[in-house]
PDB file of N, CA and C in Angstrom:
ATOM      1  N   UNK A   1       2.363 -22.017   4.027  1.00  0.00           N
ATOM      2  CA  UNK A   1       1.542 -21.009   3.387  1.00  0.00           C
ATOM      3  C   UNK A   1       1.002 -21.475   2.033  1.00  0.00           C
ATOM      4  N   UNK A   2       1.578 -22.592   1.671  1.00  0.00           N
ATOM      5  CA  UNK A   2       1.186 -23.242   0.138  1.00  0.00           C
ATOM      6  C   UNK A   2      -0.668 -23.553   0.325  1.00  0.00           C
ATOM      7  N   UNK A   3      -1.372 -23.051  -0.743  1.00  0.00           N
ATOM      8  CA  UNK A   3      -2.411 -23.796  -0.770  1.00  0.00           C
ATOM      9  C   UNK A   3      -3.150 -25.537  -0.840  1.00  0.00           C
ATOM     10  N   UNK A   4      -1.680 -25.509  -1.809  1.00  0.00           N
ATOM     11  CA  UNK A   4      -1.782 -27.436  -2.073  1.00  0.00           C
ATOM     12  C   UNK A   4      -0.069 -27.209  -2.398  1.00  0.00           C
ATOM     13  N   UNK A   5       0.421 -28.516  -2.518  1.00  0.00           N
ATOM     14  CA  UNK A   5       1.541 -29.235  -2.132  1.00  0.00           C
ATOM     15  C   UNK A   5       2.426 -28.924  -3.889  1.00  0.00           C
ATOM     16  N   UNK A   6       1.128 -28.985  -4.881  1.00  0.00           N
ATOM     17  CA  UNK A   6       1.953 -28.723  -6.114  1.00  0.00           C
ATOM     18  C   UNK A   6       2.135 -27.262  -6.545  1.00  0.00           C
ATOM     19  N   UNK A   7       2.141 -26.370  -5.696  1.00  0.00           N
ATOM     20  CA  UNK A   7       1.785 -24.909  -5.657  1.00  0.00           C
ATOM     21  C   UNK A   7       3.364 -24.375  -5.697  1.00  0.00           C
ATOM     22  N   UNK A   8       4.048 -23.851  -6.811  1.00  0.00           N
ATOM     23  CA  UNK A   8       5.035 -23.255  -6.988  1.00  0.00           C
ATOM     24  C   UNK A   8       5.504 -22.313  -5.882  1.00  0.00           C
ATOM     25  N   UNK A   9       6.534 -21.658  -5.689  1.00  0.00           N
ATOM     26  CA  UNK A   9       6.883 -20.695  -4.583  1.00  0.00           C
ATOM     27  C   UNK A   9       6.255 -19.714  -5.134  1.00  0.00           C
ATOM     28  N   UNK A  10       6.675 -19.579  -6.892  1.00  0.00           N
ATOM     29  CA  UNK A  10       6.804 -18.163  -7.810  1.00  0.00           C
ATOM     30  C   UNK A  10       5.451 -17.863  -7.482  1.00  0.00           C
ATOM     31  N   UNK A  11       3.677 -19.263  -7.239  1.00  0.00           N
ATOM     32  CA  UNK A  11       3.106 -18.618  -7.490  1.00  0.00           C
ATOM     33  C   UNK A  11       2.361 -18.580  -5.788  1.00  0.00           C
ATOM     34  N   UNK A  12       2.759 -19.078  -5.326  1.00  0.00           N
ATOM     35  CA  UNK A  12       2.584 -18.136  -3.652  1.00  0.00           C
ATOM     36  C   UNK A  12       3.324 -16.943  -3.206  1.00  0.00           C
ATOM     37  N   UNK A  13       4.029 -16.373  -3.885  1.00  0.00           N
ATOM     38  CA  UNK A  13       4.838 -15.421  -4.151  1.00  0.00           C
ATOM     39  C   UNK A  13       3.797 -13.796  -4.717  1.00  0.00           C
ATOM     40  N   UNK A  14       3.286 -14.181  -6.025  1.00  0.00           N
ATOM     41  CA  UNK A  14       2.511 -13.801  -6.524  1.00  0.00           C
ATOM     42  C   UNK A  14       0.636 -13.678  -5.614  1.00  0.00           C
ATOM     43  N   UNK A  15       1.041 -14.709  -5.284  1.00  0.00           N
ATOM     44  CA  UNK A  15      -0.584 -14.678  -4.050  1.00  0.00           C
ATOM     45  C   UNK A  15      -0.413 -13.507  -2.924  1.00  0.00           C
ATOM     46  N   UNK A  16       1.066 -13.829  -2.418  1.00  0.00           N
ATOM     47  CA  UNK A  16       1.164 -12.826  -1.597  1.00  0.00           C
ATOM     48  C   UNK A  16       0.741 -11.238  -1.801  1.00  0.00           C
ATOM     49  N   UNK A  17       1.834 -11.150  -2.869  1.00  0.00           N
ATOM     50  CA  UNK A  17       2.111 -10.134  -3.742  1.00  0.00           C
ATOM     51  C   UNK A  17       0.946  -8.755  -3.872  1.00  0.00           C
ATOM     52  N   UNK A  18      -0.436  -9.841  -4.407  1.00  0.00           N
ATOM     53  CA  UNK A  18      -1.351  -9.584  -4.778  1.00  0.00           C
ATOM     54  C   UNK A  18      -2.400  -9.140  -3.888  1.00  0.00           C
ATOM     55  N   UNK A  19      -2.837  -9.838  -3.220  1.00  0.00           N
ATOM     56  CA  UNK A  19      -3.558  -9.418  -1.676  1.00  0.00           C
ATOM     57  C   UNK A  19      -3.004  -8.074  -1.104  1.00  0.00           C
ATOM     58  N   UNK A  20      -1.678  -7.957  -1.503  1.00  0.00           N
ATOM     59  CA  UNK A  20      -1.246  -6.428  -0.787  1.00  0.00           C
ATOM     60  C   UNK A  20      -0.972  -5.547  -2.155  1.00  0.00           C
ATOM     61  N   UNK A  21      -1.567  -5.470  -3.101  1.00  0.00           N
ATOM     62  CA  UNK A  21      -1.473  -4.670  -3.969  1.00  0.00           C
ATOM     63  C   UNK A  21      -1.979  -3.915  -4.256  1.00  0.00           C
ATOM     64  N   UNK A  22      -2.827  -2.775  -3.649  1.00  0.00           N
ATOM     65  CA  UNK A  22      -3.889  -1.881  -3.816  1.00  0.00           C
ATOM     66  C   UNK A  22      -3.453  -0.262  -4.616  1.00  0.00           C
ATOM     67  N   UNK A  23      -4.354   0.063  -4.957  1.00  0.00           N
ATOM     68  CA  UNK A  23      -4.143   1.183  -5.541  1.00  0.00           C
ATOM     69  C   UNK A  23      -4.166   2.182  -5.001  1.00  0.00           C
ATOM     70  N   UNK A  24      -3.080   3.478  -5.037  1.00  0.00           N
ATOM     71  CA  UNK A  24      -3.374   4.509  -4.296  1.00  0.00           C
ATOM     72  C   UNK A  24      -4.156   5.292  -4.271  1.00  0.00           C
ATOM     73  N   UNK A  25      -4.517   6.190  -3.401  1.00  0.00           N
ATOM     74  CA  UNK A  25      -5.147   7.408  -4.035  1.00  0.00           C
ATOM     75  C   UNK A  25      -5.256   8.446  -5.006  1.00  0.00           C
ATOM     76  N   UNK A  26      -4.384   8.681  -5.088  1.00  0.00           N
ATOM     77  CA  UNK A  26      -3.909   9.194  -6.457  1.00  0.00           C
ATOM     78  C   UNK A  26      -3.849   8.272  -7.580  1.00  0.00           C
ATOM     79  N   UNK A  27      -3.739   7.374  -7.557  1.00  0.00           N
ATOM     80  CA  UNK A  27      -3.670   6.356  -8.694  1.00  0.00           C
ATOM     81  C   UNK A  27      -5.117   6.412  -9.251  1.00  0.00           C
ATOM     82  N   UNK A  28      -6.172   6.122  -8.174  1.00  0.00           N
ATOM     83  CA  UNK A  28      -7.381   5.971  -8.748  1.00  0.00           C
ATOM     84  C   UNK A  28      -8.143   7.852  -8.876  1.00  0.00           C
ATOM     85  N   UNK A  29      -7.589   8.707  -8.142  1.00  0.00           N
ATOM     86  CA  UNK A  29      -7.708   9.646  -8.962  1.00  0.00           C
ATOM     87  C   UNK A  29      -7.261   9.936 -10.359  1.00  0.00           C
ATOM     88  N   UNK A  30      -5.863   9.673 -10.825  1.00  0.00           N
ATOM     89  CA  UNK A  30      -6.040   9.765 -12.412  1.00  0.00           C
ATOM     90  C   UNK A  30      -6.946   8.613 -13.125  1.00  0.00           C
ATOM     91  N   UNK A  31      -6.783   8.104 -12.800  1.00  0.00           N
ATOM     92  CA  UNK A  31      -7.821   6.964 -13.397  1.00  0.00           C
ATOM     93  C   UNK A  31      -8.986   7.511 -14.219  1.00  0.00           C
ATOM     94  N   UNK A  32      -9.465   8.011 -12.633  1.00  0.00           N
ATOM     95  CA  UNK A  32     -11.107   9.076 -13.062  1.00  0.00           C
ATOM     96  C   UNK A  32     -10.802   9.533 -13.693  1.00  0.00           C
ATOM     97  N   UNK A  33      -9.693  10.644 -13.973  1.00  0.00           N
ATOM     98  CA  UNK A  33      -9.024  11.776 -14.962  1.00  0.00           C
ATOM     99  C   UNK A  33      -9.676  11.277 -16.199  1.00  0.00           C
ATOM    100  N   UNK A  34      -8.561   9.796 -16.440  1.00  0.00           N
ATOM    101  CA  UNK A  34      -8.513   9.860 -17.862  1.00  0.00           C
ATOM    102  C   UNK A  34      -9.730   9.275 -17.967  1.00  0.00           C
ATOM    103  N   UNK A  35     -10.092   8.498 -17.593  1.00  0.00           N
ATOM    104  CA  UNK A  35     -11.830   7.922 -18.042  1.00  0.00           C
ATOM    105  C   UNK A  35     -12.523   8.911 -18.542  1.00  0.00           C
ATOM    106  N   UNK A  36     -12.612  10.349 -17.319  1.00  0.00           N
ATOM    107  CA  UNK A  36     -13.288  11.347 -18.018  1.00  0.00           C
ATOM    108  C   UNK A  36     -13.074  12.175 -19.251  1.00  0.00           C
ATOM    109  N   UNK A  37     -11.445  12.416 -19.130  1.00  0.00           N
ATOM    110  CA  UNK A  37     -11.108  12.967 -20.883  1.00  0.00           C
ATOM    111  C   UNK A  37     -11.106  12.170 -21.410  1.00  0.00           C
ATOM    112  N   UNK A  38     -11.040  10.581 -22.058  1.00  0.00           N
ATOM    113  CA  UNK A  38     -11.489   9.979 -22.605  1.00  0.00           C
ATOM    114  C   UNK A  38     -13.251  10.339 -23.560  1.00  0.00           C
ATOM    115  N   UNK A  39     -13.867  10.032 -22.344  1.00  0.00           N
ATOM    116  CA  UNK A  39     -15.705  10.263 -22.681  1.00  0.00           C
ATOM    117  C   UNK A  39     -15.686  11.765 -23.008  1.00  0.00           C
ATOM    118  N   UNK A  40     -14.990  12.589 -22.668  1.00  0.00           N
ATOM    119  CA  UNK A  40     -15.260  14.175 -22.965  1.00  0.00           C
ATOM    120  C   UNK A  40     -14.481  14.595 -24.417  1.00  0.00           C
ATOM    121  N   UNK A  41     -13.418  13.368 -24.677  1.00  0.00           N
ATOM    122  CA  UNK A  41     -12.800  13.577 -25.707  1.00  0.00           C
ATOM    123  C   UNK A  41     -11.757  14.850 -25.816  1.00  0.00           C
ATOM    124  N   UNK A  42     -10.841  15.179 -24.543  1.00  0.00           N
ATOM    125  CA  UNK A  42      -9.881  15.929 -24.067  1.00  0.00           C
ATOM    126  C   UNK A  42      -8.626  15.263 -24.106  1.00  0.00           C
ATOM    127  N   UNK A  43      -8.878  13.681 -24.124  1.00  0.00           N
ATOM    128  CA  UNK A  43      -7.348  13.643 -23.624  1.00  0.00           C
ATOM    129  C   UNK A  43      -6.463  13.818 -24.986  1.00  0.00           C
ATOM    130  N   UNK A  44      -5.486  13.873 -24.267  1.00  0.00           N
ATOM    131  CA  UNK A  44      -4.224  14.335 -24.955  1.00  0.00           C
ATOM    132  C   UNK A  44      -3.073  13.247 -24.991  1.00  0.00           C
ATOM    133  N   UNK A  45      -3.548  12.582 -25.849  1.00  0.00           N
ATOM    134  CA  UNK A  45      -1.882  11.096 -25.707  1.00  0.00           C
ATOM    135  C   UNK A  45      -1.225  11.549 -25.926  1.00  0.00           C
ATOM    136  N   UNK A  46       0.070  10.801 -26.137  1.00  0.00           N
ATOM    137  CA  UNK A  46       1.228  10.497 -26.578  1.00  0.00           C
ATOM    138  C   UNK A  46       1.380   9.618 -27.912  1.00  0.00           C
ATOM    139  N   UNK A  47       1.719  10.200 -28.894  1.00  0.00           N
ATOM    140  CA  UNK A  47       2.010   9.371 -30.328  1.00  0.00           C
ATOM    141  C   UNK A  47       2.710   8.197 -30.052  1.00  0.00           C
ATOM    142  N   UNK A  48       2.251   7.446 -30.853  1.00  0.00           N
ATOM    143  CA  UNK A  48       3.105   6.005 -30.751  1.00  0.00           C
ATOM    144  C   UNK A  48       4.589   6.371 -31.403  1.00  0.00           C
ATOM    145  N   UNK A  49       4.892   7.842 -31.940  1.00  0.00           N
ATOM    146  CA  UNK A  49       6.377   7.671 -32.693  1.00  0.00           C
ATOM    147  C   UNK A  49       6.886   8.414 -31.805  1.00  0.00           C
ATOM    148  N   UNK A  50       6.708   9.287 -30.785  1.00  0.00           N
ATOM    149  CA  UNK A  50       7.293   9.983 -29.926  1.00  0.00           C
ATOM    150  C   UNK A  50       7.768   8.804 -28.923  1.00  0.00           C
ATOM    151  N   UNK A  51       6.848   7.800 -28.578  1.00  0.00           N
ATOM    152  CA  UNK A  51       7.077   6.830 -27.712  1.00  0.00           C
ATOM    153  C   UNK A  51       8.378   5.897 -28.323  1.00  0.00           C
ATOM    154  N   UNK A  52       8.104   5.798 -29.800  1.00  0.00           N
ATOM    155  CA  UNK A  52       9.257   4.951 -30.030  1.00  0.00           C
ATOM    156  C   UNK A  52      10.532   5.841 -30.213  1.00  0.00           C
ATOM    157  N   UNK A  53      10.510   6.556 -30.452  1.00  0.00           N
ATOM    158  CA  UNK A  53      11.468   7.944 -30.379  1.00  0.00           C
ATOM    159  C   UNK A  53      12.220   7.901 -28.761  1.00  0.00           C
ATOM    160  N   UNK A  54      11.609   8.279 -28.203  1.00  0.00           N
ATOM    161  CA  UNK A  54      12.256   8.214 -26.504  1.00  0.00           C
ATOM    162  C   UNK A  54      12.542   7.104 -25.951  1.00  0.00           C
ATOM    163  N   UNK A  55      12.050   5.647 -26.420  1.00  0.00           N
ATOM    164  CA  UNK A  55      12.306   4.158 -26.446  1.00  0.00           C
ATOM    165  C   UNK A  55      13.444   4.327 -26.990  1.00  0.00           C
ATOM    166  N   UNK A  56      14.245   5.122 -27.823  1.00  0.00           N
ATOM    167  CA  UNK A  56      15.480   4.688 -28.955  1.00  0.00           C
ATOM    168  C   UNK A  56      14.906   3.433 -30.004  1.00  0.00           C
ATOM    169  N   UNK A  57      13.357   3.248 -30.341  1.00  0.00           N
ATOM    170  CA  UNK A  57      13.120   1.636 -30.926  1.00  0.00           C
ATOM    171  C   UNK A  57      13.143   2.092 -32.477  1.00  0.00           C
TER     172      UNK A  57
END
């Protein structure tokens, strides 16, 4: 399955990996989400100190 002979496992591994990695439906429905509150200027993040807060960082 190697492309050429100096081709790591890790990265035919990763070839594999990748070819079957698609996004769900729902995945690319939020997507749209946030793209759109983004441009509409709705969304609602998450603070970077709440994040480090629930990280314990």
């Amino acid at each position: 399955m190697k492309i050429h002979e100096k081709e790591s496992y890790e990265e035919l591994i990763w070839d594999l990996l990748e070819d079957r990695m698609e996004l769900s439906e729902e995945t690319k429905k939020d997507i749209v989400e946030y793209e759109k509150s983004i441009k509409d200027k709705t969304f609602k993040g998450i603070s970077f100190e709440k994040i480090k807060k629930e990280s314990n960082l």
